[in-house]
N, C-alpha and C. Protein backbone atom coordinates (compact mmCIF):
# COMPACT_ATOMS: atom_id res chain seq x y z
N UNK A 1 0.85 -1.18 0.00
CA UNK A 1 0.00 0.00 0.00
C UNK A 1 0.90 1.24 0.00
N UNK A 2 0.65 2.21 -0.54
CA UNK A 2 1.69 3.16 -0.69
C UNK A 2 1.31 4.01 0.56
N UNK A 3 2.86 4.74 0.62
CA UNK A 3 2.19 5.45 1.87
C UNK A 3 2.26 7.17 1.75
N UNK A 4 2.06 7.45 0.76
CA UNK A 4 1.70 9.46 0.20
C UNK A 4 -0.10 9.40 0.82
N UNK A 5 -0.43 8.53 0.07
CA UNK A 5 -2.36 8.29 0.25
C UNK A 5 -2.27 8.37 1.58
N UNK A 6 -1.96 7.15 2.86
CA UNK A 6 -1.94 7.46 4.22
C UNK A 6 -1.73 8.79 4.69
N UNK A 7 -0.42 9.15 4.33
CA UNK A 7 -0.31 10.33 5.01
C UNK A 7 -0.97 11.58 4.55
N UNK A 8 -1.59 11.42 3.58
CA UNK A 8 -3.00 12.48 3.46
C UNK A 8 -3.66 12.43 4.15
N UNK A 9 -4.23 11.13 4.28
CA UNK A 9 -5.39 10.94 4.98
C UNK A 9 -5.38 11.38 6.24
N UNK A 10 -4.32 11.01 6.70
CA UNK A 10 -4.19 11.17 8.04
C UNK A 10 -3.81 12.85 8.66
N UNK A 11 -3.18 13.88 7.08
CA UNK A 11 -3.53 15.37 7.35
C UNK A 11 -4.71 15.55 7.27
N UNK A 12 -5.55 15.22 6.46
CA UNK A 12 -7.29 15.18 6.14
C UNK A 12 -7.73 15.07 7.38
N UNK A 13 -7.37 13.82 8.13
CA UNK A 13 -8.24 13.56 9.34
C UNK A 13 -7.98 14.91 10.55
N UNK A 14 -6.66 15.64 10.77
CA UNK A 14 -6.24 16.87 10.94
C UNK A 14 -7.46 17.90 10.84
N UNK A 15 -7.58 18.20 9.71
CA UNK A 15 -7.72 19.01 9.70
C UNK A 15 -9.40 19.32 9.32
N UNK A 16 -9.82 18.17 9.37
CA UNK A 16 -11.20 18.31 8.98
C UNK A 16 -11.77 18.07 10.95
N UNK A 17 -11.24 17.41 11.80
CA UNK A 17 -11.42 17.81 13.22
C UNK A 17 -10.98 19.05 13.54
N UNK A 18 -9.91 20.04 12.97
CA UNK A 18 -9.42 21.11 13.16
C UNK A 18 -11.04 21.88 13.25
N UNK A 19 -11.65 21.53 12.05
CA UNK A 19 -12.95 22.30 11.34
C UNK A 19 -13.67 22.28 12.53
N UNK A 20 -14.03 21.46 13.65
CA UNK A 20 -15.06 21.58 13.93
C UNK A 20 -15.43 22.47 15.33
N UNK A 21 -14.58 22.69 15.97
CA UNK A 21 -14.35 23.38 17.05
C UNK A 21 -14.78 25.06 16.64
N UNK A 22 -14.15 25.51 15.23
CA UNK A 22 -14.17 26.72 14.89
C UNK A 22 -15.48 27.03 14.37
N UNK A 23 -15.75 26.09 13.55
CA UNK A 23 -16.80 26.43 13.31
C UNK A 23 -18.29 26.54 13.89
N UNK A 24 -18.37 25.47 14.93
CA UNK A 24 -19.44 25.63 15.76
C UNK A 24 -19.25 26.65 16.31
N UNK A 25 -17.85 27.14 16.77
CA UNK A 25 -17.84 28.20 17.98
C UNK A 25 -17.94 29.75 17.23
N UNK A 26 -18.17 29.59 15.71
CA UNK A 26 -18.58 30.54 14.91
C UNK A 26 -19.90 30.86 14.78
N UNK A 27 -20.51 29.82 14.60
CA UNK A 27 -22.21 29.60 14.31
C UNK A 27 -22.42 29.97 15.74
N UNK A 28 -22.01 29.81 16.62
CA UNK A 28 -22.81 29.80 18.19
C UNK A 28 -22.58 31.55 18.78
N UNK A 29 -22.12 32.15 17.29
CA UNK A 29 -21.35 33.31 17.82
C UNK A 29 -20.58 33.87 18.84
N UNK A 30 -19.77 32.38 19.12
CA UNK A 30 -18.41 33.23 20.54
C UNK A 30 -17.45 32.95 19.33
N UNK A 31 -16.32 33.80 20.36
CA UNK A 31 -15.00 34.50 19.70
C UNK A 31 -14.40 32.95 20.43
N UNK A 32 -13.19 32.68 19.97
CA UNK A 32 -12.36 31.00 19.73
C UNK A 32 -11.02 31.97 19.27
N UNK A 33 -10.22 30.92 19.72
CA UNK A 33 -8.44 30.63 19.43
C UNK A 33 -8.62 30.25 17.90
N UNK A 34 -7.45 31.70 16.99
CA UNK A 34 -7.20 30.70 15.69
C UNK A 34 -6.33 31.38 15.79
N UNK A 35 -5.70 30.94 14.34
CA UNK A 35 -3.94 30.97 14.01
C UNK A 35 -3.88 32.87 13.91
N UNK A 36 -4.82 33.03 13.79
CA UNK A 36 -5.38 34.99 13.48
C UNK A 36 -5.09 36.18 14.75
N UNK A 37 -5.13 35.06 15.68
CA UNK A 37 -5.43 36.26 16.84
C UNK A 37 -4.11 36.56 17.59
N UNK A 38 -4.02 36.99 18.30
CA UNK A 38 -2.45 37.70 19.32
C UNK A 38 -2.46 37.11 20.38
N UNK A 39 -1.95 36.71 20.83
CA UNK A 39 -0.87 35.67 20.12
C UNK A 39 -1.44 34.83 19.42
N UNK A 40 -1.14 34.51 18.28
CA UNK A 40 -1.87 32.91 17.72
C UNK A 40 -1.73 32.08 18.55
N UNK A 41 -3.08 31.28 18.16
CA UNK A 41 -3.74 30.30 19.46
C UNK A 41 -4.37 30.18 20.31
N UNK A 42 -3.86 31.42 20.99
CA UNK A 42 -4.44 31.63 22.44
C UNK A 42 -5.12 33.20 22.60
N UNK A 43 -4.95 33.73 21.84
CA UNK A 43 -5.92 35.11 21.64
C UNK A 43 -7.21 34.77 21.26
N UNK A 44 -8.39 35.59 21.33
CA UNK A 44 -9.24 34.81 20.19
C UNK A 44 -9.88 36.14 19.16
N UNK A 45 -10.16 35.33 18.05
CA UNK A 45 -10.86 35.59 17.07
C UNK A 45 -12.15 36.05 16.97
N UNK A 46 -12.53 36.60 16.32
CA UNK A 46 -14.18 36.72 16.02
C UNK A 46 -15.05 35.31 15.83
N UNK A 47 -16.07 35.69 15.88
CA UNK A 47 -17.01 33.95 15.04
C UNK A 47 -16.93 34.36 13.58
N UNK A 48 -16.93 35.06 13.02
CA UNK A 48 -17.04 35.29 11.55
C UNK A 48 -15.56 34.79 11.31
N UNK A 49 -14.38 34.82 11.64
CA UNK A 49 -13.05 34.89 11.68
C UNK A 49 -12.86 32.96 11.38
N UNK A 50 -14.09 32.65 12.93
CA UNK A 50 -13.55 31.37 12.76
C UNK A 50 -14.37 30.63 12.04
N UNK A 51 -15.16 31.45 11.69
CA UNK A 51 -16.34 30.12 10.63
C UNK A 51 -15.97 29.97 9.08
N UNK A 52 -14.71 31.31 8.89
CA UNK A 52 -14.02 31.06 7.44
C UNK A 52 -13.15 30.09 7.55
N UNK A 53 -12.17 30.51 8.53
CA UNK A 53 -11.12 29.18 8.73
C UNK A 53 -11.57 27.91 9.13
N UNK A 54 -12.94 27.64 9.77
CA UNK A 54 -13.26 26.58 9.85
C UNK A 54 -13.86 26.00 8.39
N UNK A 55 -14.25 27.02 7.86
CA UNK A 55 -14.36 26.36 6.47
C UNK A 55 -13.14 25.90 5.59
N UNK A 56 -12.41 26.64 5.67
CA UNK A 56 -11.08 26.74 4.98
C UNK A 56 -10.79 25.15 5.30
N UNK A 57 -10.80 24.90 6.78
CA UNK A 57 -9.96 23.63 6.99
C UNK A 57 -10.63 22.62 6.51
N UNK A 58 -12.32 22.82 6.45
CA UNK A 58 -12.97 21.77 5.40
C UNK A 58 -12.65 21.43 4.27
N UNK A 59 -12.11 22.50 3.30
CA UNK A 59 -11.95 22.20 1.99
C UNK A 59 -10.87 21.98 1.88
N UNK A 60 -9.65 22.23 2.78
CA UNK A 60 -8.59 21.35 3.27
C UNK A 60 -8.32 19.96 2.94
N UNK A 61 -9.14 19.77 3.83
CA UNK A 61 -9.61 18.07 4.26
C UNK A 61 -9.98 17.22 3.54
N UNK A 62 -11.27 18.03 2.57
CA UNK A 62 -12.07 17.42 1.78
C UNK A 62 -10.69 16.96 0.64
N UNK A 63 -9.99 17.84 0.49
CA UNK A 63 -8.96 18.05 -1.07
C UNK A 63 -7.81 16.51 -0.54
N UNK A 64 -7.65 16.73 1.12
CA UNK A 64 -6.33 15.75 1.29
C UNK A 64 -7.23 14.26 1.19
N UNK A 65 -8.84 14.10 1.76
CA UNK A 65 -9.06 12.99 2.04
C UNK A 65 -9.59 12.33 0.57
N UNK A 66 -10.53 13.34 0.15
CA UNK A 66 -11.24 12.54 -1.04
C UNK A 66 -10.14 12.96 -2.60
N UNK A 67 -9.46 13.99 -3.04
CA UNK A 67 -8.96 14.13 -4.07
C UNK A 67 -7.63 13.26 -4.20
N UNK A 68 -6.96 12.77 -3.02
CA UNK A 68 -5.64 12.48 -3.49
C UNK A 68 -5.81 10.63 -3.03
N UNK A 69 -5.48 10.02 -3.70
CA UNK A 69 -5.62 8.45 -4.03
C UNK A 69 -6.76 8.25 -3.92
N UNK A 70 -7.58 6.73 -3.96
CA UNK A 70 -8.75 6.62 -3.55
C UNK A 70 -9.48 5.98 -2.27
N UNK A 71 -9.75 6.96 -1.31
CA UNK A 71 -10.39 6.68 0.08
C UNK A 71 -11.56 6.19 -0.16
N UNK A 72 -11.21 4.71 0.65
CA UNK A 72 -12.72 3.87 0.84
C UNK A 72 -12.94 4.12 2.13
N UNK A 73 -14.00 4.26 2.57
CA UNK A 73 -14.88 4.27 4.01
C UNK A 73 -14.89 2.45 4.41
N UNK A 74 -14.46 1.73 3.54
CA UNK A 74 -14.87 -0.04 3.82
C UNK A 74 -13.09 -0.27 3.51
N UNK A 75 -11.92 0.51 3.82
CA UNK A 75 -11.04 -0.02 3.58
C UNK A 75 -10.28 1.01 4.93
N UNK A 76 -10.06 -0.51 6.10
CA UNK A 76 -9.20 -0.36 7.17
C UNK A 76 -8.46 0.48 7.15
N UNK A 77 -7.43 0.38 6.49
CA UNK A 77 -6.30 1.40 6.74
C UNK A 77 -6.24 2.85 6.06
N UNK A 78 -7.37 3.05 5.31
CA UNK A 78 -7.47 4.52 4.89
C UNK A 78 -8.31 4.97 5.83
N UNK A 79 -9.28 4.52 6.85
CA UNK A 79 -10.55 4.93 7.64
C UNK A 79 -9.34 5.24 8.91
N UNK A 80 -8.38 4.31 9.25
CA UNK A 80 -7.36 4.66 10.46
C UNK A 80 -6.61 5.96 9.95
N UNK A 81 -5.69 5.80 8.85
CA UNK A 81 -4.83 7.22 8.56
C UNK A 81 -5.53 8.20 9.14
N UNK A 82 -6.99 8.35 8.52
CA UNK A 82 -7.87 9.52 8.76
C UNK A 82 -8.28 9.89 10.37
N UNK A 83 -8.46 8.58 11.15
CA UNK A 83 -8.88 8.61 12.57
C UNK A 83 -7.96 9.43 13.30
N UNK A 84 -6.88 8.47 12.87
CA UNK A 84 -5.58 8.91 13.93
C UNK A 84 -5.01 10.16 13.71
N UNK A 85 -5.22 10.90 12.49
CA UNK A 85 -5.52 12.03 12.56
C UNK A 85 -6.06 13.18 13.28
N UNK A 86 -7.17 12.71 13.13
CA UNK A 86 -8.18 13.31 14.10
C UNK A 86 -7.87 12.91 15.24
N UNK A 87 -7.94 12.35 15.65
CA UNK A 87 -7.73 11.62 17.39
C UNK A 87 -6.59 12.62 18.12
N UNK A 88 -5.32 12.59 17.17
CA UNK A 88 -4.25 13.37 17.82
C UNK A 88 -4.41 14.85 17.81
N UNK A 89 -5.32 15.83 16.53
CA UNK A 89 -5.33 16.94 16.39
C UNK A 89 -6.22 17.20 18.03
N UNK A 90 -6.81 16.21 18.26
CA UNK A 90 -8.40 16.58 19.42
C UNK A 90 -7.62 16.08 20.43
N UNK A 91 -7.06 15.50 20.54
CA UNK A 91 -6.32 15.24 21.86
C UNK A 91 -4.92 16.60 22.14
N UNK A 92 -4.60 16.93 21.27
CA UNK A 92 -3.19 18.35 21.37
C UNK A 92 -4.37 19.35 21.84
N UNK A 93 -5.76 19.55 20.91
CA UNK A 93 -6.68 20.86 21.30
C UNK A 93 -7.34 20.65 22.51
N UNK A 94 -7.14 19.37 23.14
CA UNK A 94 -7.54 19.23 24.57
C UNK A 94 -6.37 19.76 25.64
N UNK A 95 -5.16 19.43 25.49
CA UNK A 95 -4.43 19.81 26.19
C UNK A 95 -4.26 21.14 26.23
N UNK A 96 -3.63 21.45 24.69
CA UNK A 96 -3.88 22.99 24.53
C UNK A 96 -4.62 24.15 25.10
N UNK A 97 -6.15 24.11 24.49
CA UNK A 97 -7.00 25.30 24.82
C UNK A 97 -7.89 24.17 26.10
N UNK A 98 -7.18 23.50 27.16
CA UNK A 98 -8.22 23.44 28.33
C UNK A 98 -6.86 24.02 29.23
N UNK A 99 -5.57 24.39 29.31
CA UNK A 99 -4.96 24.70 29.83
C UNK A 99 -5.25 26.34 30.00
N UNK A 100 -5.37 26.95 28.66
CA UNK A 100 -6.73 28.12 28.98
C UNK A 100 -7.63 28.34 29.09
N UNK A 101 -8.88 27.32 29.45
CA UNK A 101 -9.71 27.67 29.72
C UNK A 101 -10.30 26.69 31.38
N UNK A 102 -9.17 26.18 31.59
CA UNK A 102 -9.14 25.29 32.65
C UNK A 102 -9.62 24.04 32.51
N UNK A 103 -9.97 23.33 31.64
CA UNK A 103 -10.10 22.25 30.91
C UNK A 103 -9.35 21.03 31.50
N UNK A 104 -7.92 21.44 31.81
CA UNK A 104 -7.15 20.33 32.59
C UNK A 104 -6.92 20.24 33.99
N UNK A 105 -7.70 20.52 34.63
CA UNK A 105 -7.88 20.01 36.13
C UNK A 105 -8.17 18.97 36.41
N UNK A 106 -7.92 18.34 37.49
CA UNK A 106 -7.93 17.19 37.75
C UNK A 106 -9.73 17.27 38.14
N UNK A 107 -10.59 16.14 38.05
CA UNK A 107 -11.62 15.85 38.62
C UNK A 107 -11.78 15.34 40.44
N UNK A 108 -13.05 16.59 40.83
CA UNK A 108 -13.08 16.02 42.19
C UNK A 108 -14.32 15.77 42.37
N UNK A 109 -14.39 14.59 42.99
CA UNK A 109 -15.62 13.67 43.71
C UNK A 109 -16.54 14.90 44.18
């Protein structure tokens, strides 16, 4: 299996979870962390700000997952590239933006 296709997929899976944080938090009209604000990351943005870039990262995604080799939804190892993608982008934006917003505290009984 070649591995250019995987590692699309697996930016695809990136960046199409990238999409979703921004963009809800666009539609819901609060201001969100993007690459835009002061400091990038941790400043935030407008909702209009982030509902482009959340689009942006859709058509991103769409271009790495569906345009480049051919991604089956019924074929294992293109459905993982894409997961583990995602899995790691949402697990860094957990650590990341709950460290500002207090997100990483420990749980108490």
């Amino acid at each position: 299996m070649p591995w250019l296709p995987l590692l699309s997929y697996f930016f695809g899976g990136v960046f199409l979870a990238n999409a979703i944080p921004h963009v809800v938090s666009g539609m819901m009209g609060r201001p969100f962390q993007s690459p835009f604000a002061k400091p990038p990351g941790q400043g935030l943005s407008s909702s209009t700000v982030n509902v482009l870039w959340g689009f942006f990262n859709i058509v991103v995604g769409y271009v790495l997952v569906c345009r480049v080799g051919d991604f089956g939804l019924r074929n294992t190892g293109d459905v993982l590239a894409c997961a583990a993608g995602a899995l790691l982008i949402a697990l860094f934006s957990a650590r990341h933006f709950g460290r500002l917003h207090g997100g990483n505290q420990p749980e108490h009984p």
